[in-house]
Protein backbone atom coordinates (compact mmCIF):
# COMPACT_ATOMS: atom_id res chain seq x y z
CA UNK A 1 -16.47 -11.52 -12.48
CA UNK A 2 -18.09 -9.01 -10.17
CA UNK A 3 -16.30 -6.24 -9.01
CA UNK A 4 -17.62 -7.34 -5.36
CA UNK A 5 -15.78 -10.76 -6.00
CA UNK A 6 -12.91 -9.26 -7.60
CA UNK A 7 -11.98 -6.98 -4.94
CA UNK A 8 -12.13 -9.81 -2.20
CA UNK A 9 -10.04 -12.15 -3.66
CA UNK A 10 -7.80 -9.09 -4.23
CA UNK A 11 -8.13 -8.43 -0.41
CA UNK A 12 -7.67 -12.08 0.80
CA UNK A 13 -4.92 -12.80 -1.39
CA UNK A 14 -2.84 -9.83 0.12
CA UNK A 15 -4.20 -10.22 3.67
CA UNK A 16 -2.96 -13.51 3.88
CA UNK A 17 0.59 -12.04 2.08
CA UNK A 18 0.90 -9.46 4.74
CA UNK A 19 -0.21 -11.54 7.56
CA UNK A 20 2.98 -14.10 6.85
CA UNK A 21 5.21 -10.66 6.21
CA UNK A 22 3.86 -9.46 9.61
CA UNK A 23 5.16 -12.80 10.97
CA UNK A 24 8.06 -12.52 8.98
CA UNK A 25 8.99 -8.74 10.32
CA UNK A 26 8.03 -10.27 13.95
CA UNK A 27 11.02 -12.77 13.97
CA UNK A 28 13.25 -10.66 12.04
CA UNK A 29 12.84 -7.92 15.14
CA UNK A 30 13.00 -10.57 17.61
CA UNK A 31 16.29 -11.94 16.34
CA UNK A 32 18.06 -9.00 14.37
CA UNK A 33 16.54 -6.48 16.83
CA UNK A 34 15.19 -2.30 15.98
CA UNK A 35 18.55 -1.40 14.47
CA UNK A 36 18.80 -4.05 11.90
CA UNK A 37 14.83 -4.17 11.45
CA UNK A 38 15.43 0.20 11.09
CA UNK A 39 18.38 -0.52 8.40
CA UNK A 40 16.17 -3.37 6.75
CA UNK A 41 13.43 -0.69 6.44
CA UNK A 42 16.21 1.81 5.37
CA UNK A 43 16.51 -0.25 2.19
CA UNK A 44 13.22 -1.21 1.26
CA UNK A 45 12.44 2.96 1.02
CA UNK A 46 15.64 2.98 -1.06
CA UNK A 47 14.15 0.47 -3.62
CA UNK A 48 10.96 1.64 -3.43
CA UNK A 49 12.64 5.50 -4.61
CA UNK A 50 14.64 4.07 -6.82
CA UNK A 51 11.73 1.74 -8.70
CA UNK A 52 9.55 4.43 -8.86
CA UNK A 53 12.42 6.64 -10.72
CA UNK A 54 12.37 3.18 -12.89
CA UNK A 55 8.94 3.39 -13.65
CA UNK A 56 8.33 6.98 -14.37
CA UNK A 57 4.54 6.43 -13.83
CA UNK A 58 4.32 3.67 -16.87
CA UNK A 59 2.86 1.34 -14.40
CA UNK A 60 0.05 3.09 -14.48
CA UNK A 61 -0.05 4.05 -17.84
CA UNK A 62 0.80 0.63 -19.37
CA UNK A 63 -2.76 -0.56 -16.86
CA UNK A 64 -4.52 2.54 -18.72
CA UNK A 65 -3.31 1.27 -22.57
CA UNK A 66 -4.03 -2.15 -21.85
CA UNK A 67 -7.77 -1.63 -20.01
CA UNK A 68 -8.67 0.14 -23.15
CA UNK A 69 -8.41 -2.82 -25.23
CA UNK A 70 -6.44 -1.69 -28.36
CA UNK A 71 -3.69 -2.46 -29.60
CA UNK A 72 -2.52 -5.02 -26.95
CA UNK A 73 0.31 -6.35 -27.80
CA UNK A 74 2.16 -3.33 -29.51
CA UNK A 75 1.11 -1.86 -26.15
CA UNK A 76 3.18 -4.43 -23.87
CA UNK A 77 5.84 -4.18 -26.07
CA UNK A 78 6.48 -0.51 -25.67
CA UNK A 79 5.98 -0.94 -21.67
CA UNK A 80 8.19 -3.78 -21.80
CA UNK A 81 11.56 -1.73 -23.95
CA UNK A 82 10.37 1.17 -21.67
CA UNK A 83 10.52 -0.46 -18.40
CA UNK A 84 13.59 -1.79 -19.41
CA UNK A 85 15.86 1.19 -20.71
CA UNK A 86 14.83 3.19 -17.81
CA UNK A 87 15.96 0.35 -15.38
CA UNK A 88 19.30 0.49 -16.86
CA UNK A 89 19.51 3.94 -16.46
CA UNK A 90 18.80 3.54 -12.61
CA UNK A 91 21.16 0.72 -12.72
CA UNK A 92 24.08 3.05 -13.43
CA UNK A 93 22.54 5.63 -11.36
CA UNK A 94 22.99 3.52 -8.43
CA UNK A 95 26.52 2.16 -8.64
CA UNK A 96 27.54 6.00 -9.40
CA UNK A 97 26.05 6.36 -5.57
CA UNK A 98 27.14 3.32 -4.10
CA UNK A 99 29.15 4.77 -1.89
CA UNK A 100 26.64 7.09 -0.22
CA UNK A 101 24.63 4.58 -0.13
CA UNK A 102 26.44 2.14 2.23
CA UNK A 103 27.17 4.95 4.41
CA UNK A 104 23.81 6.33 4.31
CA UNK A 105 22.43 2.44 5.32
CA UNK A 106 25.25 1.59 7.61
CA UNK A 107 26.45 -1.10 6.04
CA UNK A 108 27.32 -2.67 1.95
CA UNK A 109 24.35 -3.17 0.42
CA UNK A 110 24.87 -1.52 -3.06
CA UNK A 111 25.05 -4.62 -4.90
CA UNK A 112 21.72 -6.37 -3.56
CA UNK A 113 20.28 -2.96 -3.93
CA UNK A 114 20.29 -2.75 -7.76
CA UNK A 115 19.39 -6.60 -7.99
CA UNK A 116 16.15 -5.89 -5.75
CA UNK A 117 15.71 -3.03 -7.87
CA UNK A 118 15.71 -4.47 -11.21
CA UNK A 119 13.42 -7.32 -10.18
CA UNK A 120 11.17 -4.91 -8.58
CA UNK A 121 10.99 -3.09 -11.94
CA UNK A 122 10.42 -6.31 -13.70
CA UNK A 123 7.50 -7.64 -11.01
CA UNK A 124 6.11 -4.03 -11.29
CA UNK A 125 5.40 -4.49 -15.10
CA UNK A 126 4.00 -7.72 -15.24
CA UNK A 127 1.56 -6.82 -12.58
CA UNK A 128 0.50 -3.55 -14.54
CA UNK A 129 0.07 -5.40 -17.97
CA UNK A 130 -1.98 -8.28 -15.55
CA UNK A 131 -4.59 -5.52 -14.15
CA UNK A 132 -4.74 -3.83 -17.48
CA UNK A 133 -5.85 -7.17 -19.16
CA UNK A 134 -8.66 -6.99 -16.04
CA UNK A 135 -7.35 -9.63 -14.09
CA UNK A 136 -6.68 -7.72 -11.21
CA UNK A 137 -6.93 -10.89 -8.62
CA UNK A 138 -4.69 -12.95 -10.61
CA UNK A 139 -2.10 -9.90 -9.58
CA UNK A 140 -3.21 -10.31 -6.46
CA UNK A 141 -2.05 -13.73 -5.69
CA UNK A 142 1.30 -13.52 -7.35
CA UNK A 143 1.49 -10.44 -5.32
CA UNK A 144 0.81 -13.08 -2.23
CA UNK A 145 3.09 -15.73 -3.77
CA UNK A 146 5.98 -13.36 -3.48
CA UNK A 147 5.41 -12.20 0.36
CA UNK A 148 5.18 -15.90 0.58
CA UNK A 149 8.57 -16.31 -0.62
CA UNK A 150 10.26 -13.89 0.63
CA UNK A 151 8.93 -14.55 4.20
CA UNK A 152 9.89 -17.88 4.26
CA UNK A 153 12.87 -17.81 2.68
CA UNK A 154 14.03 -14.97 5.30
CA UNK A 155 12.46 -16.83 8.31
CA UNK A 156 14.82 -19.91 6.83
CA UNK A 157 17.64 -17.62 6.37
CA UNK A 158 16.90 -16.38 9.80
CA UNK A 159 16.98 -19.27 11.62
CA UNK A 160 19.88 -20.59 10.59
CA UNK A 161 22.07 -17.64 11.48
CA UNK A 162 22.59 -15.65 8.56
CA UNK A 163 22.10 -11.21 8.78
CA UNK A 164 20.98 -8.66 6.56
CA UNK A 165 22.04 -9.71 3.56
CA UNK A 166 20.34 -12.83 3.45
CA UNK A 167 17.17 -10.95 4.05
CA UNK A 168 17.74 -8.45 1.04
CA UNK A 169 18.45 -11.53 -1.54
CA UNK A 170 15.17 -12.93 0.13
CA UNK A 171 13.44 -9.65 -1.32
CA UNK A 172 14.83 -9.78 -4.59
CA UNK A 173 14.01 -13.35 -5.35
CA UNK A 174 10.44 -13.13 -4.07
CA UNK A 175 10.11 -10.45 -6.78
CA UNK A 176 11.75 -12.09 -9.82
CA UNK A 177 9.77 -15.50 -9.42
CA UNK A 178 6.25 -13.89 -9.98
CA UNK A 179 7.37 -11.69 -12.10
CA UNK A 180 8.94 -14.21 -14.72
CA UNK A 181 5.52 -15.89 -14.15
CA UNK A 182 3.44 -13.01 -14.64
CA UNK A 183 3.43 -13.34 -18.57
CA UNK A 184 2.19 -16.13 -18.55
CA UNK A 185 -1.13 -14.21 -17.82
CA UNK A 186 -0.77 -11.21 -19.64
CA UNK A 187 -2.52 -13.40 -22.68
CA UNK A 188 -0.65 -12.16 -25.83
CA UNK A 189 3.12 -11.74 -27.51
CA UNK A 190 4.79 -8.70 -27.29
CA UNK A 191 4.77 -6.53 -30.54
CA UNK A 192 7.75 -3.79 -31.48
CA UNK A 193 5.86 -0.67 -31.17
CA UNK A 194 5.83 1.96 -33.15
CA UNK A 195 7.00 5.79 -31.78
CA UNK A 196 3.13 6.46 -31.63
CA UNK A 197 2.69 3.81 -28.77
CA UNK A 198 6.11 5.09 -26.43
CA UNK A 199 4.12 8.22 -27.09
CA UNK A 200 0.67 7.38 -26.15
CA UNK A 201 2.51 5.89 -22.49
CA UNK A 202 4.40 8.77 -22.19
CA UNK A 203 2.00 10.94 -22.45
CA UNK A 204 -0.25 9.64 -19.75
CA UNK A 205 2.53 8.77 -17.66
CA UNK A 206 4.24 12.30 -17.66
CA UNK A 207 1.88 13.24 -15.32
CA UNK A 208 1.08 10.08 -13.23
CA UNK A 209 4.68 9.62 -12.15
CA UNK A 210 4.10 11.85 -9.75
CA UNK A 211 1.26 9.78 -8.36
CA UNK A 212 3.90 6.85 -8.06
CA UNK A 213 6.15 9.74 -6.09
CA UNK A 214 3.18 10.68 -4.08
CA UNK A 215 2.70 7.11 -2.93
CA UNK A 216 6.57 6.65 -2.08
CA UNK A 217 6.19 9.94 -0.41
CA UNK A 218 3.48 9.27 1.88
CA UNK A 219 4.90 5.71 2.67
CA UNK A 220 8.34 6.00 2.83
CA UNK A 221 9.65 9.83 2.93
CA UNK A 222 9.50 9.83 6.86
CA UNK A 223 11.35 6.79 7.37
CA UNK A 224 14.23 8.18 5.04
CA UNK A 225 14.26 11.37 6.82
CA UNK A 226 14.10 9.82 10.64
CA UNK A 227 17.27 7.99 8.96
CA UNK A 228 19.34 11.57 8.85
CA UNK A 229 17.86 12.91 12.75
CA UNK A 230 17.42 9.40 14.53
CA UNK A 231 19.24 6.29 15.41
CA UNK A 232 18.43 2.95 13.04
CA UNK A 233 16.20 1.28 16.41
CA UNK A 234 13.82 4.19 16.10
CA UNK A 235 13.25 3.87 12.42
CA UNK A 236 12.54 0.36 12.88
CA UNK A 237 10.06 0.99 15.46
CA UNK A 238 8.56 3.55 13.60
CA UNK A 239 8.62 0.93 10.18
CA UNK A 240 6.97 -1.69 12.69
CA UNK A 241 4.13 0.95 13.53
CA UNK A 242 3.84 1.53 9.65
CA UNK A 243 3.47 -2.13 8.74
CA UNK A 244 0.77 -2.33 11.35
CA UNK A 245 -1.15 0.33 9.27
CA UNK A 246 -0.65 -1.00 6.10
CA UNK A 247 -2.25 -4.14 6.82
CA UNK A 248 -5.63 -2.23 7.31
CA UNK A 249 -5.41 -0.69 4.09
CA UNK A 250 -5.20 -3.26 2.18
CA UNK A 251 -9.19 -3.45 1.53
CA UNK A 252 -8.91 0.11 0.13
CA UNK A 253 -6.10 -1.08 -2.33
CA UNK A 254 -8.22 -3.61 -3.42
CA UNK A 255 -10.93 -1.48 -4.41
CA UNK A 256 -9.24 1.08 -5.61
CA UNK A 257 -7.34 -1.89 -7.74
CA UNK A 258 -10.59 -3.41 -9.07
CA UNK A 259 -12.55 -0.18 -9.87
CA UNK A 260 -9.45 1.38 -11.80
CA UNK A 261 -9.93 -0.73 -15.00
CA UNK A 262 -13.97 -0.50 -14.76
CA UNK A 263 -14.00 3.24 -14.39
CA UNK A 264 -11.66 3.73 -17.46
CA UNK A 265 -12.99 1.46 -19.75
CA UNK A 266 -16.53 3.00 -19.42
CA UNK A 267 -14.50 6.48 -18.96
CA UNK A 268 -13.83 6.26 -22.47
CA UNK A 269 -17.36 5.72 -23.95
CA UNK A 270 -17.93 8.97 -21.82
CA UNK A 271 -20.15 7.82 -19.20
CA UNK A 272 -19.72 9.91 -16.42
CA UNK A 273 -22.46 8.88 -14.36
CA UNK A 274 -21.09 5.42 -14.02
CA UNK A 275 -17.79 6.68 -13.26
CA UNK A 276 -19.81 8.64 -10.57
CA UNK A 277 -21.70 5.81 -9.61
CA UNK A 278 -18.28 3.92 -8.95
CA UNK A 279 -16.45 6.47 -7.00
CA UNK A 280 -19.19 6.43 -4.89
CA UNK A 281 -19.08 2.51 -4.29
CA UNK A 282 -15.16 2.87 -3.68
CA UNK A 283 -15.45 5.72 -0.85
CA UNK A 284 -18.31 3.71 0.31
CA UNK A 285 -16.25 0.82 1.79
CA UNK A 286 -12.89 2.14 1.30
CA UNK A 287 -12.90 2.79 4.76
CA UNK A 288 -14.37 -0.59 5.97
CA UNK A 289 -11.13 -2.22 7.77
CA UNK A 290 -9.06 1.27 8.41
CA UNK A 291 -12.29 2.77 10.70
CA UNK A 292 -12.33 -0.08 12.84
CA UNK A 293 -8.90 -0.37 12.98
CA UNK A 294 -8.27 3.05 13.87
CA UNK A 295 -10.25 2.95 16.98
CA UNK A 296 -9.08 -0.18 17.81
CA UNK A 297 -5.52 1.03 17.52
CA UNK A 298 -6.26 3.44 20.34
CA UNK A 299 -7.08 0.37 22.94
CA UNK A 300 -4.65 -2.72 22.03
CA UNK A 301 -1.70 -0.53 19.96
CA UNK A 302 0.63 -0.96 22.60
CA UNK A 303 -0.25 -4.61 22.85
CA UNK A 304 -0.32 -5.23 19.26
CA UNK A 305 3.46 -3.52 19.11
CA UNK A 306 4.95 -5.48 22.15
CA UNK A 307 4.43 -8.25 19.86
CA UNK A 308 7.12 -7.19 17.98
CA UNK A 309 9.11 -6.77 21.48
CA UNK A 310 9.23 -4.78 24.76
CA UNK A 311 11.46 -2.02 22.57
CA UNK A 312 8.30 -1.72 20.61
CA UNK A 313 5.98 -0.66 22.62
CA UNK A 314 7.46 3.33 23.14
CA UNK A 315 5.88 3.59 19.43
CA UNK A 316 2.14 3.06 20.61
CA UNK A 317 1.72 7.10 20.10
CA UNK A 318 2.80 6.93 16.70
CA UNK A 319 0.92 4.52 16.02
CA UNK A 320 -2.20 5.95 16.84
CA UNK A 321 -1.57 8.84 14.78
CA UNK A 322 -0.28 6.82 11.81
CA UNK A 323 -3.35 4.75 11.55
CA UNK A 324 -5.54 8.24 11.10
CA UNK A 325 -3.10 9.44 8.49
CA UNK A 326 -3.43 6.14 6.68
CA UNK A 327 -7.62 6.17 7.09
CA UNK A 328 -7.40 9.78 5.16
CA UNK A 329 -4.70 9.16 2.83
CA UNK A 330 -6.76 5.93 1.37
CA UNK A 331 -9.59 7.82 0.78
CA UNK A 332 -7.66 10.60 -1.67
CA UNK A 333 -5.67 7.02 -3.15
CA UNK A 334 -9.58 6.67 -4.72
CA UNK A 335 -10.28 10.08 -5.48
CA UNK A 336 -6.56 10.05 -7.72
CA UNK A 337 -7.98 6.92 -9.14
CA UNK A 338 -10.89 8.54 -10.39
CA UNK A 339 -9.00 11.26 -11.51
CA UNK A 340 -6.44 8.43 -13.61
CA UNK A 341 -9.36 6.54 -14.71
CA UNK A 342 -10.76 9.52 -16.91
CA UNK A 343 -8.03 10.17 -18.41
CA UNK A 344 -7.52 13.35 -16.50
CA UNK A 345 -3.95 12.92 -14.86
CA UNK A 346 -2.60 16.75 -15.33
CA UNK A 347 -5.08 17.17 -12.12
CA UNK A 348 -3.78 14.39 -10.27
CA UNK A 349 -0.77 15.60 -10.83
CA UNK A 350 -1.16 18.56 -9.60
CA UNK A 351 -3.15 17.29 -6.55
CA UNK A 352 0.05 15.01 -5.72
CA UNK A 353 2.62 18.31 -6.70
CA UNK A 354 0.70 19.87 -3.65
CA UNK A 355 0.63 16.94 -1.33
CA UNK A 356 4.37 15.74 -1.90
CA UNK A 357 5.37 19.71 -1.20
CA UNK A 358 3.41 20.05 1.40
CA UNK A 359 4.72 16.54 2.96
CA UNK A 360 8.54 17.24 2.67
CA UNK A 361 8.41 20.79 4.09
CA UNK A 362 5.94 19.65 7.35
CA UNK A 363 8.58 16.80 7.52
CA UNK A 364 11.45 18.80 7.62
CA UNK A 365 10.33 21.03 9.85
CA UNK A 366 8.45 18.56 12.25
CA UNK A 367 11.04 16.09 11.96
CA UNK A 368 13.60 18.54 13.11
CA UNK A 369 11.42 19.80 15.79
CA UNK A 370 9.70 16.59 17.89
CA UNK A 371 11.81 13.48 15.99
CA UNK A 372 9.29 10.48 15.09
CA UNK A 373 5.73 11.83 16.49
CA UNK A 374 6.84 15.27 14.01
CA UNK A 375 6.75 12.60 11.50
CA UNK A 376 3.81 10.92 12.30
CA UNK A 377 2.13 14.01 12.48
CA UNK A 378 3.61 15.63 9.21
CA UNK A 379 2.14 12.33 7.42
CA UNK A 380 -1.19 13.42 8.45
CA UNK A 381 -1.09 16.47 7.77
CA UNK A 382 -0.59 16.35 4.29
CA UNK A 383 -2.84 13.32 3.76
CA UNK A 384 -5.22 16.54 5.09
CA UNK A 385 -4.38 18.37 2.40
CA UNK A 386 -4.16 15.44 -0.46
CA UNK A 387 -8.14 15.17 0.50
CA UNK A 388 -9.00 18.33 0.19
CA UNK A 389 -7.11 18.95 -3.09
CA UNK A 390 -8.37 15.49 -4.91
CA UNK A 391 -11.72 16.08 -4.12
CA UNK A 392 -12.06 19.62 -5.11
CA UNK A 393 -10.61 18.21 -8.62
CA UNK A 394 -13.05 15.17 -8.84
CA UNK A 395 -15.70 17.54 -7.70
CA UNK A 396 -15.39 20.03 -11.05
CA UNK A 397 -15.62 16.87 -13.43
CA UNK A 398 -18.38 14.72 -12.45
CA UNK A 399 -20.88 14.53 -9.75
CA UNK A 400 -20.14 12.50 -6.92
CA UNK A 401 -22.20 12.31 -3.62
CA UNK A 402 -20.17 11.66 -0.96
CA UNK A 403 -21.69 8.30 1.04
CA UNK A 404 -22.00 9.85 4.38
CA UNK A 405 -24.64 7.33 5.72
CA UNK A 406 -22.85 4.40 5.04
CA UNK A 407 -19.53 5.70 6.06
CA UNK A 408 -21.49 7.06 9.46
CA UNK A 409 -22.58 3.84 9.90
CA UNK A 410 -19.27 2.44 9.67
CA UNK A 411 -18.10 4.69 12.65
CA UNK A 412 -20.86 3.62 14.81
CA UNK A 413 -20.12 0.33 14.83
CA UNK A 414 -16.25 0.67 14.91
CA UNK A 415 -16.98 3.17 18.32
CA UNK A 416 -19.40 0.88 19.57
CA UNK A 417 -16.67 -1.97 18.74
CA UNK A 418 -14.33 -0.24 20.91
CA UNK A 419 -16.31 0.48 23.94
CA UNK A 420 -16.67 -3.34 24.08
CA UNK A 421 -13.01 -4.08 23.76
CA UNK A 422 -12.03 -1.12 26.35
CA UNK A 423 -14.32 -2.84 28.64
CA UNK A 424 -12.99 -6.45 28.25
CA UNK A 425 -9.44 -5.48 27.98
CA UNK A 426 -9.80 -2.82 31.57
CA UNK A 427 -11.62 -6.55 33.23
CA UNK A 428 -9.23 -9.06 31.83
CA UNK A 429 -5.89 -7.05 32.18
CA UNK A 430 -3.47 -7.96 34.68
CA UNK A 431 -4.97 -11.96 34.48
CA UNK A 432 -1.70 -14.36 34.53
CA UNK A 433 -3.25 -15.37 31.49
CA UNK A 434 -2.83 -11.97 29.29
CA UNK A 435 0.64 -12.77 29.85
CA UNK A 436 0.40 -14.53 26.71
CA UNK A 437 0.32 -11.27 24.66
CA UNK A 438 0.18 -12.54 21.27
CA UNK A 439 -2.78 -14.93 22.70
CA UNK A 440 -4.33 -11.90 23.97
CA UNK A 441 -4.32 -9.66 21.01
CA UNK A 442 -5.47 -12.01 18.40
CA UNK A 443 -8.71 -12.65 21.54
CA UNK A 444 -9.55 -8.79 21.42
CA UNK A 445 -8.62 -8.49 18.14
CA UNK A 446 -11.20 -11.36 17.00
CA UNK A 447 -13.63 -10.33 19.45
CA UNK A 448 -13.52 -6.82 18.00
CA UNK A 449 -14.30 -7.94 14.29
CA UNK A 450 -16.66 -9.95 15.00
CA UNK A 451 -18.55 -7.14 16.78
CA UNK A 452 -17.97 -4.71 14.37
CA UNK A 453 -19.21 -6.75 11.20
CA UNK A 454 -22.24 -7.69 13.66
CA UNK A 455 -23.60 -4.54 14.28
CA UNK A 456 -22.37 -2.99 10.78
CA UNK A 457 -24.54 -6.14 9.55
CA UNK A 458 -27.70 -4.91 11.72
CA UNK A 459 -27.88 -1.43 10.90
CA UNK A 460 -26.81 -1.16 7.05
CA UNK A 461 -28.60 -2.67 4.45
CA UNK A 462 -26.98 -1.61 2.11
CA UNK A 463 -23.89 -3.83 3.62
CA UNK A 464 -26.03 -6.89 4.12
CA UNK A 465 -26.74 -6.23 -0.09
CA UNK A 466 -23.36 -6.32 -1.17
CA UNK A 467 -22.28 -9.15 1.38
CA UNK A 468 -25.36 -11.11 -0.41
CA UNK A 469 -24.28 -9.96 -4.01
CA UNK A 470 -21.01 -11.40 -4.20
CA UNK A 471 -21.66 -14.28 -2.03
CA UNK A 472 -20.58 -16.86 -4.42
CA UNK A 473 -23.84 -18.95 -3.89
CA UNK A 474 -27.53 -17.81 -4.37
CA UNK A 475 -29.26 -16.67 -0.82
């Protein structure tokens, strides 16, 4: 399967996931309200900490083993006992804390904690032993089975009256389905290892954890900290404003997803100028959705947040500034994956040592100093310096050119794009009809892709060639 073709079904399987968890957030704001929806996030950042203390990084390195094609199934076998002894060691870990922990959230959640936890461990293993057998978009749309789940169980749930709780056993089940399904795919029996294959993991993963810690730092650090200098209905503002932004960056995760297991595989017959060759095709259109939607963030944010409700719409500043933070940070997410891909993760980790520092102190500080937009702003900062770091590393080991035509080109079209929309939205604001704001976004919204992709189409080529490449018919 082309990469092209891979990547897109990667991308439309987890568009259409985080399109139904969008609508699922939606009604859980509209009914629960900021507070609950700030707890709810509250949690998630809790599980997300506590699975990556799970996984140590083997996520990662289990994708590595597996992409190498060697020793398969002694391979999952090893991830598998590893995954596991580790998530018993966060299980106790947890109900040592379980009393922080409810007074931390607000409210009991210890027990559905470790349950979403384990599950999440479990779902986090099968999908790393999937895209290590290169079958990255069958991940994918398990990945889009379980937001399917879990949305409409909670929207269920939701409806007919239950809370918070509800929405946290929602979580954990839409993680434990696909990931009992999930070996189904992975294509062989598990093997008992031998110490040799805990140690070949290990040793990759002792320096990608941090990249898993990175991650969870960049996504989920600020909304833990607002937690200790802000009330729960400005976190979940502020979580509403990130799930906005994650949406957009879901193209980069699919490339950065799809190239991973290419780049390593011909990594390891040592041919760097393919590995070049593919960096440069990820930073190419890593970038695709998060430029436009950057500059459209600036015009309809505070539209696209009322959606959530009138409470929402105080975050529109935030917003803004989160969406720039998220269009940098996605571009050093592909420079680490060179880095992972040949076999070089002592430099990734110490390009993520320097980001996650730098990210906790300009939190604190920030944080402490201006509340939310401190945190907003801290988040792009250190995305700032992730960039500069990553590249400087990829930079030393193989020759990359950076595509500034194509990425130019991008911006042209997404600043055109907005002039349009700024112009329509100016002429058509204040008609009874925009009263209809959910209407009214998805009108500029559409009317702002299909501009962009129009005049992207007209002045790249090199876009029109890779639209025609992995068409799935001949043109």
């Amino acid at each position: 399967m082309r990469l092209g073709q891979t990547s897109a079904i990667f991308f439309i399987s987890k568009f259409l996931g985080s399109i139904i968890g969008f609508a699922a957030s939606v009604v859980l704001a509209r009914i629960l309200g900021e507070a609950v929806l700030g707890q709810y996030a509250t949690v998630l950042a809790l599980v997300a900490w506590l699975t990556i203390a799970g996984k140590v990084g083997l996520s990662e390195s289990i994708t590595k083993r597996l992409s190498e094609g060697e020793e398969v199934a002694e391979y999952v076998g090893a991830g598998l006992l590893a995954t596991s002894g580790i998530g018993i060691l966060v299980l106790g870990v947890t109900v040592f804390l379980r009393d922080w922990v409810n007074a931390y959230v607000g409210t009991p959640v210890t027990f559905l904690l470790i349950i979403m936890v384990l599950t999440s461990l479990l779902n986090s293993f099968g999908s790393a032993a999937i895209q290590g057998r290169h079958l990255v978009h069958i991940s994918s749309i398990l990945s889009t089975l379980a937001q399917l789940i879990r949305s409409s169980v909670q929207i269920t749930l939701l409806f007919a009256g239950a809370g918070l709780q509800a929405m946290l056993a929602a979580y954990a089940l839409s993680r434990a389905i696909p990931g009992f399904i999930s070996f189904k795919y992975i294509g062989v029996r598990p093997a008992f290892p031998s110490r040799r294959h805990f140690t070949s993991l290990f040793d990759f993963a002792k320096f990608s954890w941090l990249g898993n810690v990175q991650s969870r730092v960049f996504n989920t650090l600020d909304i833990l900290l607002l937690k200790l200098f802000v009330a729960s209905g400005f976190v979940g503002i502020y979580s509403a404003a990130w799930s906005i932004g994650m949406v957009l960056d879901l193209f980069g995760d699919a490339i950065r997803a799809a190239m991973f297991p290419e780049m390593s595989k011909v990594s390891s017959s040592h041919d760097d100028s393919s590995v070049a060759t593919l960096t440069e095709n990820a930073l190419t259109y890593t970038g695709l959705l998060l430029i436009p939607g950057f500059v459209g963030g600036l015009i309809v944010g505070d539209r696209l947040l009322r959606i959530y409700g009138e409470g929402f719409v105080i975050g529109t500043e935030v917003l803004a500034i989160l969406l720039f933070a998220l269009l940098i940070y996605t571009y050093t997410k592909q420079l680490l994956n060179t880095l992972n891909a040949v076999n070089r993760p002592d430099l990734a980790f110490r390009t993520n040592a320097v980001f996650i520092g730098s990210n906790i102190v300009l939190n604190l500080v920030l944080i402490y100093l201006y509340e939310w937009v401190g945190a907003a702003v801290a988040t792009l900062l250190s995305g700032i310096v992730g960039i500069v770091v990553s590249a400087r590393y990829v930079n030393q080991l193989i020759d990359v050119q950076t595509p500034v035509g194509e990425i130019g080109r991008q911006w042209v079209a997404a600043i055109a794009m907005g002039s349009i929309v700024y112009a329509v939205r100016a002429f058509t604001e204040g008609h009874p009809l925009t009263s209809f704001n959910a209407a009214y976004v998805t009108c500029l919204v559409s009317l702002g892709a299909a501009v962009y992709f129009g005049l992207l189409l007209a002045i790249s080529s090199q876009f029109r060639m890779t639209i025609v490449d992995n068409l799935p018919v001949e043109i």
